[in-house]
PDB file of N, CA and C in Angstrom:
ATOM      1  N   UNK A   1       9.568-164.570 228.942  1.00  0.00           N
ATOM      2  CA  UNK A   1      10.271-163.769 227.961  1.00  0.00           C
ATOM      3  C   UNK A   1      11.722-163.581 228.428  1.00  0.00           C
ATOM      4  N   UNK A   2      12.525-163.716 227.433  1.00  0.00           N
ATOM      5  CA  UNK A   2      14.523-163.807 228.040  1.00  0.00           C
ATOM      6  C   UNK A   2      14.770-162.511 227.442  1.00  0.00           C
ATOM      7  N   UNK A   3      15.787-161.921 228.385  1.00  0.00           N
ATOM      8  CA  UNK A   3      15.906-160.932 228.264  1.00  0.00           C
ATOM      9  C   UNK A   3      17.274-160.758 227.163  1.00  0.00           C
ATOM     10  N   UNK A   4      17.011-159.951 226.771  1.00  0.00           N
ATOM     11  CA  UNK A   4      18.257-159.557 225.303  1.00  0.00           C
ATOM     12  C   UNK A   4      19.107-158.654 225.440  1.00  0.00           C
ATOM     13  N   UNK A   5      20.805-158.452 225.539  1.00  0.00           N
ATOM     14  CA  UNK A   5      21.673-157.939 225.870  1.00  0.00           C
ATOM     15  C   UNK A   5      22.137-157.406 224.949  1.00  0.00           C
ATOM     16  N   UNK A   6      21.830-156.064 224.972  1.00  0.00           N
ATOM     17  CA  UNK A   6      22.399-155.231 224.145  1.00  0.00           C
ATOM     18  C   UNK A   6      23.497-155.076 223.389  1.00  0.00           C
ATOM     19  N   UNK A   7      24.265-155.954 223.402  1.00  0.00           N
ATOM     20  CA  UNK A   7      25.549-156.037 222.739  1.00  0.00           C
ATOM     21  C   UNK A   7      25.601-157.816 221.689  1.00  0.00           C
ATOM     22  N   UNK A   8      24.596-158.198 221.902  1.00  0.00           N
ATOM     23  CA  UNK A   8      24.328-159.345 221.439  1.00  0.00           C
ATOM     24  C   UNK A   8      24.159-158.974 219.776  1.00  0.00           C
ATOM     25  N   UNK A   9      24.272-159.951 218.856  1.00  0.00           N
ATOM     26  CA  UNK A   9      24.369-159.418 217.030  1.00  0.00           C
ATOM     27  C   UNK A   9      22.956-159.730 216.986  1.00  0.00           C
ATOM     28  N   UNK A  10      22.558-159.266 215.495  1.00  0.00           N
ATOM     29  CA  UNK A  10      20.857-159.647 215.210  1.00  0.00           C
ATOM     30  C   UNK A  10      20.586-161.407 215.149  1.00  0.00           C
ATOM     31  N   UNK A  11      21.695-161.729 214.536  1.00  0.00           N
ATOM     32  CA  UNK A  11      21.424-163.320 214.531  1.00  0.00           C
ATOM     33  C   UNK A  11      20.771-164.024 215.812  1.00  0.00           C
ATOM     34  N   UNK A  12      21.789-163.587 216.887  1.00  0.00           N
ATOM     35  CA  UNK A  12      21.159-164.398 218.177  1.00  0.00           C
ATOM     36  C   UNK A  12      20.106-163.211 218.710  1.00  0.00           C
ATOM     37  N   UNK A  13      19.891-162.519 218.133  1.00  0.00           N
ATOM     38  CA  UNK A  13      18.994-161.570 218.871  1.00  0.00           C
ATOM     39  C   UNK A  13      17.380-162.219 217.956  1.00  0.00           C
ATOM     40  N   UNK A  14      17.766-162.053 216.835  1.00  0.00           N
ATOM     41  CA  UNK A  14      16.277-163.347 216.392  1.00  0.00           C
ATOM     42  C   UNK A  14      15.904-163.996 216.964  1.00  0.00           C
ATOM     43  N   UNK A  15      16.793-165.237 217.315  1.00  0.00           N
ATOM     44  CA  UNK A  15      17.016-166.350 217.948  1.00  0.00           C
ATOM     45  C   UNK A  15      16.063-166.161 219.588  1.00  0.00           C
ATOM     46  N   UNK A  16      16.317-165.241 219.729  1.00  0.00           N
ATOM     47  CA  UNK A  16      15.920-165.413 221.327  1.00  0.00           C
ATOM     48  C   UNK A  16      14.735-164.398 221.925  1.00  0.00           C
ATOM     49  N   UNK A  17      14.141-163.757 220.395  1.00  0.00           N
ATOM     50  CA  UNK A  17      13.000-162.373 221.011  1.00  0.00           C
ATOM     51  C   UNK A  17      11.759-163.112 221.183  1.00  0.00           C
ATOM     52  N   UNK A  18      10.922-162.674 221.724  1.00  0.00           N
ATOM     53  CA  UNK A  18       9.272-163.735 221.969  1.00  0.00           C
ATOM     54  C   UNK A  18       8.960-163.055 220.847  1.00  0.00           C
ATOM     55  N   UNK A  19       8.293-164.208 220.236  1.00  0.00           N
ATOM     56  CA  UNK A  19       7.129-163.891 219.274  1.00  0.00           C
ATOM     57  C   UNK A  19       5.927-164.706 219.345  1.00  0.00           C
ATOM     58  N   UNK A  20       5.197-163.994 219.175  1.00  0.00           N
ATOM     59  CA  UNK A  20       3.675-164.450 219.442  1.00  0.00           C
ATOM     60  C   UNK A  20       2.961-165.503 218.749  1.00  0.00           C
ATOM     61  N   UNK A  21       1.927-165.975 219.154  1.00  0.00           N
ATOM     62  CA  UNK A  21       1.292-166.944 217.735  1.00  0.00           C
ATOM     63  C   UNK A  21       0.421-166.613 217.393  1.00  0.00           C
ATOM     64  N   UNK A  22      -0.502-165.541 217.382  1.00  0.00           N
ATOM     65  CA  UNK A  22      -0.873-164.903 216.582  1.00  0.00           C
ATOM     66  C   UNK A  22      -0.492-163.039 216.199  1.00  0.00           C
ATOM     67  N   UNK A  23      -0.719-162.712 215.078  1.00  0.00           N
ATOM     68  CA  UNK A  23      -0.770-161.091 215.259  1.00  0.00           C
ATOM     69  C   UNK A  23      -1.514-159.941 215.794  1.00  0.00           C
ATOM     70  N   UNK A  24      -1.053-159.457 216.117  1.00  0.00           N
ATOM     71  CA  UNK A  24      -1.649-158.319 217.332  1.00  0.00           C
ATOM     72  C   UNK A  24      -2.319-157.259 215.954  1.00  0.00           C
ATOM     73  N   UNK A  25      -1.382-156.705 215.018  1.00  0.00           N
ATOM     74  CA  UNK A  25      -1.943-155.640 213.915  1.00  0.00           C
ATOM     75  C   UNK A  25      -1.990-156.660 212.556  1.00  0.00           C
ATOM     76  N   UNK A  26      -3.061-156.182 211.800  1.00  0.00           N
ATOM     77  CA  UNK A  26      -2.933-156.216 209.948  1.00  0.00           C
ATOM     78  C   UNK A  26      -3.189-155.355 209.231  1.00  0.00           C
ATOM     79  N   UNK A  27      -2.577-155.628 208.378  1.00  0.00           N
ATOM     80  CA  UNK A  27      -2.695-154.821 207.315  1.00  0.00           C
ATOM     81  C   UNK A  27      -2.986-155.302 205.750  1.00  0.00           C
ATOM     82  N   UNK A  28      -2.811-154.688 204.506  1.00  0.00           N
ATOM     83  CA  UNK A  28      -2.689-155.409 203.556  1.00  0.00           C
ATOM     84  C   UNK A  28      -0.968-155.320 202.942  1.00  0.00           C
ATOM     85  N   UNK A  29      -0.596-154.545 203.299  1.00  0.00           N
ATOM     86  CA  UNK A  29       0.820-154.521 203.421  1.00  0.00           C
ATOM     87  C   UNK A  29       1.747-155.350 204.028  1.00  0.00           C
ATOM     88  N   UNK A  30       1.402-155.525 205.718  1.00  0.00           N
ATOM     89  CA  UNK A  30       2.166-156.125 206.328  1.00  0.00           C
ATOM     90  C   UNK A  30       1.536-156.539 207.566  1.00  0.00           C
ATOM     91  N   UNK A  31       1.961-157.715 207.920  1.00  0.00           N
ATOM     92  CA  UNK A  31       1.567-158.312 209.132  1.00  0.00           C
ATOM     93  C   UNK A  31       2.595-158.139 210.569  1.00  0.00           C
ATOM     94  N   UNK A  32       2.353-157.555 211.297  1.00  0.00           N
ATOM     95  CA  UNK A  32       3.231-157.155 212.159  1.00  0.00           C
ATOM     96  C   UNK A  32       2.783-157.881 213.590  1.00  0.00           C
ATOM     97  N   UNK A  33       3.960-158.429 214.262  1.00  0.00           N
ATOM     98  CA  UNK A  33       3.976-159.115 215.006  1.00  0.00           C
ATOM     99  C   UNK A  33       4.270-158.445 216.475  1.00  0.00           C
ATOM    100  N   UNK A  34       3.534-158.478 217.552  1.00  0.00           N
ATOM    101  CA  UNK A  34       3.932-158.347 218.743  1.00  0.00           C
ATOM    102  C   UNK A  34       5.435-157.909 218.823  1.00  0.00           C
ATOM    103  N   UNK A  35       5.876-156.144 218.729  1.00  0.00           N
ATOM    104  CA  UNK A  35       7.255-156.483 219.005  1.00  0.00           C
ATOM    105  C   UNK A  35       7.683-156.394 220.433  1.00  0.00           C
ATOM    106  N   UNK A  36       9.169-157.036 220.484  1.00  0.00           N
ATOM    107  CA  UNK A  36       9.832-157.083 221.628  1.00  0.00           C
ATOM    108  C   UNK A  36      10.404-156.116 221.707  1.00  0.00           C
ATOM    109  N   UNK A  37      10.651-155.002 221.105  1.00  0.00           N
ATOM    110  CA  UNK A  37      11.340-154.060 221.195  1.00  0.00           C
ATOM    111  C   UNK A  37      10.544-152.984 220.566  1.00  0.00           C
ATOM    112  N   UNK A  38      10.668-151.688 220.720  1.00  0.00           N
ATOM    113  CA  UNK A  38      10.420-150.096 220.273  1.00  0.00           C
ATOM    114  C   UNK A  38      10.903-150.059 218.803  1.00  0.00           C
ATOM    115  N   UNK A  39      11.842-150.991 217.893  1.00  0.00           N
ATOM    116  CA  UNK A  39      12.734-150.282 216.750  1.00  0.00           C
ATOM    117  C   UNK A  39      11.571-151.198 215.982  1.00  0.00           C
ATOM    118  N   UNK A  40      11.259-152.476 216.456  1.00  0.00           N
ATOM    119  CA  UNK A  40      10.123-153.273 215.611  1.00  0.00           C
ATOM    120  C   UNK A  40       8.768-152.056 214.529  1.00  0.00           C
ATOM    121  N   UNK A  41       8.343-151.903 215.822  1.00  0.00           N
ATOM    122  CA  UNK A  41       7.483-150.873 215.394  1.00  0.00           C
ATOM    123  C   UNK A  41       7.606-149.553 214.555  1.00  0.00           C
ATOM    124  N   UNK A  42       8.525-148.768 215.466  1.00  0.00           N
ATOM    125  CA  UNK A  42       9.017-147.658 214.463  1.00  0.00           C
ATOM    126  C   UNK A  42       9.110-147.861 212.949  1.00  0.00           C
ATOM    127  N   UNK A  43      10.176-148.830 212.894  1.00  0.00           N
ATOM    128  CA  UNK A  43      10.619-148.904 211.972  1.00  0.00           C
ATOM    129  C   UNK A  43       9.068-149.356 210.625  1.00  0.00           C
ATOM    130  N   UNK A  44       8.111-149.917 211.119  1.00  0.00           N
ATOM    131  CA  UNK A  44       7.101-149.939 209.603  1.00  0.00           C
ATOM    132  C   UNK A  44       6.044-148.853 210.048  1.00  0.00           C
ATOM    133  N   UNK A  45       6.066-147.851 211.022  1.00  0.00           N
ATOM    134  CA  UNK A  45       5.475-146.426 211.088  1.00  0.00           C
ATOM    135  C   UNK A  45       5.650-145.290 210.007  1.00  0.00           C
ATOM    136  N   UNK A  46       6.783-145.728 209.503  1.00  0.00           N
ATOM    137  CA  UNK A  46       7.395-144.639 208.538  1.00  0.00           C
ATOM    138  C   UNK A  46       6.873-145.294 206.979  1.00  0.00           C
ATOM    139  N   UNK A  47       6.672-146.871 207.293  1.00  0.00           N
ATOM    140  CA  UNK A  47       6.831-146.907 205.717  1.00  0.00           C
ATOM    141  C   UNK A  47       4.992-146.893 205.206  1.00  0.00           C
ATOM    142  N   UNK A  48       4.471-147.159 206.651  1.00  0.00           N
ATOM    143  CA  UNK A  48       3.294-146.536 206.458  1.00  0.00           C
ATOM    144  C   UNK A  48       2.629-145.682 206.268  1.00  0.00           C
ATOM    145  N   UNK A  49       3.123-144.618 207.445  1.00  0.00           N
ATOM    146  CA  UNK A  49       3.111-143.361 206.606  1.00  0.00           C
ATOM    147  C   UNK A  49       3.031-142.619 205.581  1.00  0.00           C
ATOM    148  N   UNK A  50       4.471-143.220 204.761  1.00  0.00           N
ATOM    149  CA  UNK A  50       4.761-142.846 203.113  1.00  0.00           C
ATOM    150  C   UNK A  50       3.981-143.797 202.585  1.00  0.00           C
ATOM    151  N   UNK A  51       3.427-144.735 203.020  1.00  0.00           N
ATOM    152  CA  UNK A  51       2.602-145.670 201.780  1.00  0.00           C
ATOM    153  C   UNK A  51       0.937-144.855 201.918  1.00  0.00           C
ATOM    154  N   UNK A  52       0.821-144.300 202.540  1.00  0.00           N
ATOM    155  CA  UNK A  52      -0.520-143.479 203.374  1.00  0.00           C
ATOM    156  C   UNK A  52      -0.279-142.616 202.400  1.00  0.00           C
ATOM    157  N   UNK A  53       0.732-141.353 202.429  1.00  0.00           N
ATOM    158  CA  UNK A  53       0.813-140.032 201.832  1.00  0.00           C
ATOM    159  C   UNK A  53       0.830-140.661 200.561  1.00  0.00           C
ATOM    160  N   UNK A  54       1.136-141.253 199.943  1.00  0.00           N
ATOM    161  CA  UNK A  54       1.305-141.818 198.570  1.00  0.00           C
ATOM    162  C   UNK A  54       0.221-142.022 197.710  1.00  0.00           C
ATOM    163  N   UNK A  55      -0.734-143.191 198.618  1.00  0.00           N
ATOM    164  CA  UNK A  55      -2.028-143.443 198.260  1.00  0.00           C
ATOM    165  C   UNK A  55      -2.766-142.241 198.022  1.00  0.00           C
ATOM    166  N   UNK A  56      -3.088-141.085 199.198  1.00  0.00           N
ATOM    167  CA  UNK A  56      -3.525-140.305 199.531  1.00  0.00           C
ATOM    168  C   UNK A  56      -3.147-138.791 198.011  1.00  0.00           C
ATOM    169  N   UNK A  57      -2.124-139.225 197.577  1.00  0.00           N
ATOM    170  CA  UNK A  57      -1.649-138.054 196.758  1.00  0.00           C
ATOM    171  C   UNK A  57      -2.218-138.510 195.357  1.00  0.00           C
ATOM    172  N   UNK A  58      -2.061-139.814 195.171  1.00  0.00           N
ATOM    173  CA  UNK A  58      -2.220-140.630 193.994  1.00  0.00           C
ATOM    174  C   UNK A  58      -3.921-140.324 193.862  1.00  0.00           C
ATOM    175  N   UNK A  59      -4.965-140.966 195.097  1.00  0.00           N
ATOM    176  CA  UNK A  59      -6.432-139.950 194.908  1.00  0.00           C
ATOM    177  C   UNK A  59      -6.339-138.678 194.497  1.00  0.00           C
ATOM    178  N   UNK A  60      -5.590-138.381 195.090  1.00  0.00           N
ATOM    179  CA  UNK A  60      -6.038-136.356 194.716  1.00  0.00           C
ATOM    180  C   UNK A  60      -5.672-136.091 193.667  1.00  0.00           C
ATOM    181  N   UNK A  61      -4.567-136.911 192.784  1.00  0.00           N
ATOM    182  CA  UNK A  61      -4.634-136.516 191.870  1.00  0.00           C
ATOM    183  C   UNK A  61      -5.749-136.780 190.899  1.00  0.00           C
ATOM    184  N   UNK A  62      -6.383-138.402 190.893  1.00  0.00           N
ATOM    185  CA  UNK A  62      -7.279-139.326 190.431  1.00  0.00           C
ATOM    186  C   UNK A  62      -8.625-137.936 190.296  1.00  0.00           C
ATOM    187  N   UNK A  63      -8.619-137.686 191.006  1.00  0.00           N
ATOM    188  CA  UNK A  63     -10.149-137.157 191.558  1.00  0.00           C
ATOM    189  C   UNK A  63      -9.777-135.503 190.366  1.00  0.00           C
ATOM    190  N   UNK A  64      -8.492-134.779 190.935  1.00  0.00           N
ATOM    191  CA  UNK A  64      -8.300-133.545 190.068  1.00  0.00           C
ATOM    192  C   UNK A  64      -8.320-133.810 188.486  1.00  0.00           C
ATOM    193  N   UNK A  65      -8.268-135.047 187.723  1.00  0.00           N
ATOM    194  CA  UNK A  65      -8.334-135.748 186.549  1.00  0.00           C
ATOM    195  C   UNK A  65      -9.526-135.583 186.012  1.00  0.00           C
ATOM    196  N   UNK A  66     -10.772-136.274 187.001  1.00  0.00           N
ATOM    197  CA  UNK A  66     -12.246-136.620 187.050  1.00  0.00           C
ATOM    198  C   UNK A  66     -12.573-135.365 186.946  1.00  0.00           C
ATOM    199  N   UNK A  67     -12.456-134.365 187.998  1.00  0.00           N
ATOM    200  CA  UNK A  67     -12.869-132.885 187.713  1.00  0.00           C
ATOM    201  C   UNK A  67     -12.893-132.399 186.450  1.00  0.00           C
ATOM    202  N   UNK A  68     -11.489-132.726 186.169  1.00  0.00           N
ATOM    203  CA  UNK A  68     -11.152-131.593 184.512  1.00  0.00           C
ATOM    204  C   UNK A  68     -11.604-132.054 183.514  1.00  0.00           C
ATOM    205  N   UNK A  69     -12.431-133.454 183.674  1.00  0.00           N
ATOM    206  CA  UNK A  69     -12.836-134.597 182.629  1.00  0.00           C
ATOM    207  C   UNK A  69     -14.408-133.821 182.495  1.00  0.00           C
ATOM    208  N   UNK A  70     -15.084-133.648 183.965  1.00  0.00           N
ATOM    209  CA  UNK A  70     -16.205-133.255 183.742  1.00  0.00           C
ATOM    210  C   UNK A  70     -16.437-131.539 183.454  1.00  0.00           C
ATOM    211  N   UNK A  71     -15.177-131.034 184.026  1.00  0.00           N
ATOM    212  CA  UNK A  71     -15.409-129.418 183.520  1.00  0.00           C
ATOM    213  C   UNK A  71     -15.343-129.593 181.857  1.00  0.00           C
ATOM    214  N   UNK A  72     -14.287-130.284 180.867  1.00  0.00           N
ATOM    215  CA  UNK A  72     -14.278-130.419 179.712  1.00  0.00           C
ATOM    216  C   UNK A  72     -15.777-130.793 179.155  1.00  0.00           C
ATOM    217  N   UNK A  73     -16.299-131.934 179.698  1.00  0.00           N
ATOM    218  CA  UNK A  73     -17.732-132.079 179.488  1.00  0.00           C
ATOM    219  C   UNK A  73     -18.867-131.506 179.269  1.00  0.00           C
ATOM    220  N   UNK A  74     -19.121-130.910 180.370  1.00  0.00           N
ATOM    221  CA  UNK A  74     -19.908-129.621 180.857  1.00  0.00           C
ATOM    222  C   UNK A  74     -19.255-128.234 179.775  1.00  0.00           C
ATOM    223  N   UNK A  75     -18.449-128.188 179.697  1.00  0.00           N
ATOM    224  CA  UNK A  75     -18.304-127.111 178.787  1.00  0.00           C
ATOM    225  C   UNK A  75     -18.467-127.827 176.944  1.00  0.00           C
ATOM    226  N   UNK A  76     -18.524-128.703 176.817  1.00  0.00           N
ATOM    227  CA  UNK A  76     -18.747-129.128 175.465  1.00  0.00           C
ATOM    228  C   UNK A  76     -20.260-129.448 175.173  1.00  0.00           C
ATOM    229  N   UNK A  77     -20.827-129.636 176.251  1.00  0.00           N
ATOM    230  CA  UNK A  77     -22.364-129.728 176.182  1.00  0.00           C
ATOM    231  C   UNK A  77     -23.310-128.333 175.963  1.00  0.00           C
ATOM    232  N   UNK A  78     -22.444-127.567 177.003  1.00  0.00           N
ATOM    233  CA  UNK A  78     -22.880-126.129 176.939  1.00  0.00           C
ATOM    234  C   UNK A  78     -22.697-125.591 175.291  1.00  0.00           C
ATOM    235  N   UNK A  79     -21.646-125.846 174.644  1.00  0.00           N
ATOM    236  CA  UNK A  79     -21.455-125.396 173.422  1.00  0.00           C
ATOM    237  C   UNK A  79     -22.420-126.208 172.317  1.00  0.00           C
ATOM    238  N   UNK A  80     -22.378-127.396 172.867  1.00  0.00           N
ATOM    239  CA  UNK A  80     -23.572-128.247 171.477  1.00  0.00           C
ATOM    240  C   UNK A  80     -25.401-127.721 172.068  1.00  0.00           C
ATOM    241  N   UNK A  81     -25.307-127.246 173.403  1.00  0.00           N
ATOM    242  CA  UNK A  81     -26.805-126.619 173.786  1.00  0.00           C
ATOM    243  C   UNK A  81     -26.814-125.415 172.761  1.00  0.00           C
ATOM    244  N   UNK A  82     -25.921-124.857 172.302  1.00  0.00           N
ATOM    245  CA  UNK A  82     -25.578-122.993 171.887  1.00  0.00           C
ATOM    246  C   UNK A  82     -26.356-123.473 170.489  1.00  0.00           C
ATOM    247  N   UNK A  83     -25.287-124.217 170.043  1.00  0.00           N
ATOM    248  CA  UNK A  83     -25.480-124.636 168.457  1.00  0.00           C
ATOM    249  C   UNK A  83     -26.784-125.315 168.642  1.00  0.00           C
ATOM    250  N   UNK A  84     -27.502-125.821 169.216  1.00  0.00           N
ATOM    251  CA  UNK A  84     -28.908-126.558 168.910  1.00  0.00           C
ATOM    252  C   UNK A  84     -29.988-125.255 168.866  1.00  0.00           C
ATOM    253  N   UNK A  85     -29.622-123.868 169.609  1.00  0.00           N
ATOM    254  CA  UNK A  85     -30.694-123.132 170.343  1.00  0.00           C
ATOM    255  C   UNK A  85     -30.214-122.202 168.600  1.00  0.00           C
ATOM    256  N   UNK A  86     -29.452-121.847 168.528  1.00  0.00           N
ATOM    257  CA  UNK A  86     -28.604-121.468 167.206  1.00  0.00           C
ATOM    258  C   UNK A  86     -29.615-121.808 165.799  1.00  0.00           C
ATOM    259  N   UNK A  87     -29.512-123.200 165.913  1.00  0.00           N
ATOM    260  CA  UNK A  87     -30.158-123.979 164.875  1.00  0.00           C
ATOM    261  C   UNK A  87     -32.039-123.947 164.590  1.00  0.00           C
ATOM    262  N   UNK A  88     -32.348-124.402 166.125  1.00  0.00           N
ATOM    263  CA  UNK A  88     -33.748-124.535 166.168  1.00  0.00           C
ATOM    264  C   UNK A  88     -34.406-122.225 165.768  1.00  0.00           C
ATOM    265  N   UNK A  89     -33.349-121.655 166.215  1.00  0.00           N
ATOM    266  CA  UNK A  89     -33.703-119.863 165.986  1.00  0.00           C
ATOM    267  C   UNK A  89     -33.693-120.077 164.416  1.00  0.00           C
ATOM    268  N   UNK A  90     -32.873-120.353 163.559  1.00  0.00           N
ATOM    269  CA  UNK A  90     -32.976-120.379 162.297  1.00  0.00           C
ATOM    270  C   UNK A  90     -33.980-121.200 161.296  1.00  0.00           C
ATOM    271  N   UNK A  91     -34.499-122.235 162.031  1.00  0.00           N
ATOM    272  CA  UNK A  91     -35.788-123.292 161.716  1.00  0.00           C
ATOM    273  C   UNK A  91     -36.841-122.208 161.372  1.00  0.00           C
ATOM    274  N   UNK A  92     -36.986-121.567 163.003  1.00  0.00           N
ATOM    275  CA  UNK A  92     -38.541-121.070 162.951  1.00  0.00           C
ATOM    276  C   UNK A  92     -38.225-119.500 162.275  1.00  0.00           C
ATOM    277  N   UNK A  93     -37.033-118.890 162.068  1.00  0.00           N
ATOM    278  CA  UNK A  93     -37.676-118.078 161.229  1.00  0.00           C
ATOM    279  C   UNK A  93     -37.511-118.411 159.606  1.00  0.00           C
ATOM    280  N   UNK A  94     -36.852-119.330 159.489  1.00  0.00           N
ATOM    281  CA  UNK A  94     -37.250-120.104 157.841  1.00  0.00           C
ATOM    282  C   UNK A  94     -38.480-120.527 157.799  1.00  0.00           C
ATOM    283  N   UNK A  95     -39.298-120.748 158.971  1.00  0.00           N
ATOM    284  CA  UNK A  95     -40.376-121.516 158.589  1.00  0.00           C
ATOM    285  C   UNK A  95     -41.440-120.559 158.717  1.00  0.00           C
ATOM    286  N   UNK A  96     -40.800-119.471 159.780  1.00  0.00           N
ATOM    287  CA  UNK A  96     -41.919-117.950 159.517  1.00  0.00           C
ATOM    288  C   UNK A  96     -41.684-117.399 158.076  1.00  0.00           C
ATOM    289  N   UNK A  97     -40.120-117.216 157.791  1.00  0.00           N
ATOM    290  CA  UNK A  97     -40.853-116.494 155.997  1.00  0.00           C
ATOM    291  C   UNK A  97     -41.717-117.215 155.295  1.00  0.00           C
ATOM    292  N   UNK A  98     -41.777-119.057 155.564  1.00  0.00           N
ATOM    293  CA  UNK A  98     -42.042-119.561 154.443  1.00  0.00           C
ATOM    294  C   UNK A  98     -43.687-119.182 154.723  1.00  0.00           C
ATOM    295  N   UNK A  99     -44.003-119.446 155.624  1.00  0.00           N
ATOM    296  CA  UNK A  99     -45.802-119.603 155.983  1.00  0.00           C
ATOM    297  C   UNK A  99     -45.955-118.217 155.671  1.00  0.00           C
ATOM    298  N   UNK A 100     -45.703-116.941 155.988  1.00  0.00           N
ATOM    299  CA  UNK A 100     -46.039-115.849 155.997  1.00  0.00           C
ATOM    300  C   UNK A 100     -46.224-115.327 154.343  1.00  0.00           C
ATOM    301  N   UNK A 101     -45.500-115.779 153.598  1.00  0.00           N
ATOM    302  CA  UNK A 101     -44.951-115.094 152.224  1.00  0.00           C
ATOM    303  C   UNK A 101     -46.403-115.620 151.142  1.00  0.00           C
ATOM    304  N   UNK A 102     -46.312-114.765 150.169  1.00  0.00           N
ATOM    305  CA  UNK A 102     -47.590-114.652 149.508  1.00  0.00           C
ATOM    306  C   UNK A 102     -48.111-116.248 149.160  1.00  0.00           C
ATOM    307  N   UNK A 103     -49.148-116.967 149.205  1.00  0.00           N
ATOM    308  CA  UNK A 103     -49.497-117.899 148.727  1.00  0.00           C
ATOM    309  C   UNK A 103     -49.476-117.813 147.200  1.00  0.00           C
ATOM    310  N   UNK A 104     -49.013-119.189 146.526  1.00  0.00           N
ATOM    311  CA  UNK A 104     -48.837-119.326 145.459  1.00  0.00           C
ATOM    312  C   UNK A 104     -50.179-119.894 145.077  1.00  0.00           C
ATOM    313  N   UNK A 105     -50.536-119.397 143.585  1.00  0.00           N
ATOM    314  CA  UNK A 105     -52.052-119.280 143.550  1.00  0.00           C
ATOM    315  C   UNK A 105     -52.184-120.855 142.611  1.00  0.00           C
ATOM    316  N   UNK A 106     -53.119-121.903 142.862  1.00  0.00           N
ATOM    317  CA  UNK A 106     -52.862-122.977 142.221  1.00  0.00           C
ATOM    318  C   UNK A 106     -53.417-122.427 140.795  1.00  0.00           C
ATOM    319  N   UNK A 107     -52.511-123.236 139.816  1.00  0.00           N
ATOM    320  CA  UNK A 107     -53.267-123.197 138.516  1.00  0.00           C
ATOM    321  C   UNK A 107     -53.259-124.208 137.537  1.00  0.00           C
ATOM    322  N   UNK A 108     -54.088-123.992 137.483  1.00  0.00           N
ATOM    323  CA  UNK A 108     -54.726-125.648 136.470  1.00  0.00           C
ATOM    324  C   UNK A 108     -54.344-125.270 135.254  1.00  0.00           C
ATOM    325  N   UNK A 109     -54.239-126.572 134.717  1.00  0.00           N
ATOM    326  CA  UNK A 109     -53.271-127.171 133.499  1.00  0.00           C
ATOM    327  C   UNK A 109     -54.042-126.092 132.347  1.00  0.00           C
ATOM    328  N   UNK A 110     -55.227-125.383 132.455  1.00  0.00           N
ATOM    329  CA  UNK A 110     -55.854-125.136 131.358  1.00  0.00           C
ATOM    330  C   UNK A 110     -55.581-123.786 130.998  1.00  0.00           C
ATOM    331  N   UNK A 111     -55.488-123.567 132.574  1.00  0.00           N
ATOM    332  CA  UNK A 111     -54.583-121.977 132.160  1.00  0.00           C
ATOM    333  C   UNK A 111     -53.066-121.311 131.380  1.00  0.00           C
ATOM    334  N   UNK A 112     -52.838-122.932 131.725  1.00  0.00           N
ATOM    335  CA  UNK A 112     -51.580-122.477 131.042  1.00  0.00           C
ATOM    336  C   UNK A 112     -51.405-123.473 129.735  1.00  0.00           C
ATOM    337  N   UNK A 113     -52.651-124.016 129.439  1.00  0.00           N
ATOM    338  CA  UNK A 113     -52.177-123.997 128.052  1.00  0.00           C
ATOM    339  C   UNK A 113     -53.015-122.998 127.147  1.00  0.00           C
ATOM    340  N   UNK A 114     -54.018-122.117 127.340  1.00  0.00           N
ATOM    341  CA  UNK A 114     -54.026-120.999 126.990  1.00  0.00           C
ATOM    342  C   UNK A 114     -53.321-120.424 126.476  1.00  0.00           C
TER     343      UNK A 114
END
C-alpha cells in the first residue's frame, strides 16, 4: 500500500489509494469498498443514516394509516352490528303482535253469501 501525501489533489489521490478486489460491506444502496482513508467511510455513514431515518419514518407513517383504516372499520361494523340488533328487535316484536293478536275466524263461502 503507497502512502498518500496530504497535499496531493483527488485526481492523483484516486490514482494511487489501494482498492480491494472484492467488497468488505453491501448494501442495496451502495457497495462500499475497503477504504484507505477515515473520510471514505464517514462520508456514506450519514447518508445511511438519513436513508435509515427515512425508511423508518415512511413505516410509521404506513402502519399509523393501517391503524386509522382499521379503527374506521371496526367502528363501521360496530354501527352495521347496532342496525342489524335494531332490526332483528323490530322483527320479533312484529312477529309477537302478529302471532299473539286475535285469530281470524275462517269462513266459508256460504256464510257469506247468506
Amino acid at each position: 500500500m503507497k502512502q498518500v501525501n496530504v497535499k496531493v489533489d483527488d485526481a492523483e489521490y484516486q490514482k494511487t489509494k489501494y482498492k480491494p478486489k472484492t467488497p468488505i460491506v453491501t448494501s442495496r444502496f451502495k457497495i462500499l469498498q475497503e477504504p484507505n482513508d477515515s473520510r471514505e467511510l464517514f462520508s456514506t455513514l450519514p447518508d445511511f443514516i438519513r436513508i435509515h431515518s427515512l425508511v423508518k419514518l415512511q413505516l410509521q407513517v404506513q402502519i399509523q394509516e393501517q391503524i386509522s383504516r382499521v379503527l374506521i372499520l371496526e367502528n363501521y361494523i360496530q354501527q352495521e352490528e347496532a342496525n342489524i340488533e335494531k332490526l332483528v328487535k323490530n322483527d320479533r316484536v312484529l312477529f309477537n303482535k302478529l302471532t299473539k293478536s286475535p285469530k281470524i275466524k275462517n269462513v266459508s263461502s256460504k256464510q257469506h253469501i247468506k
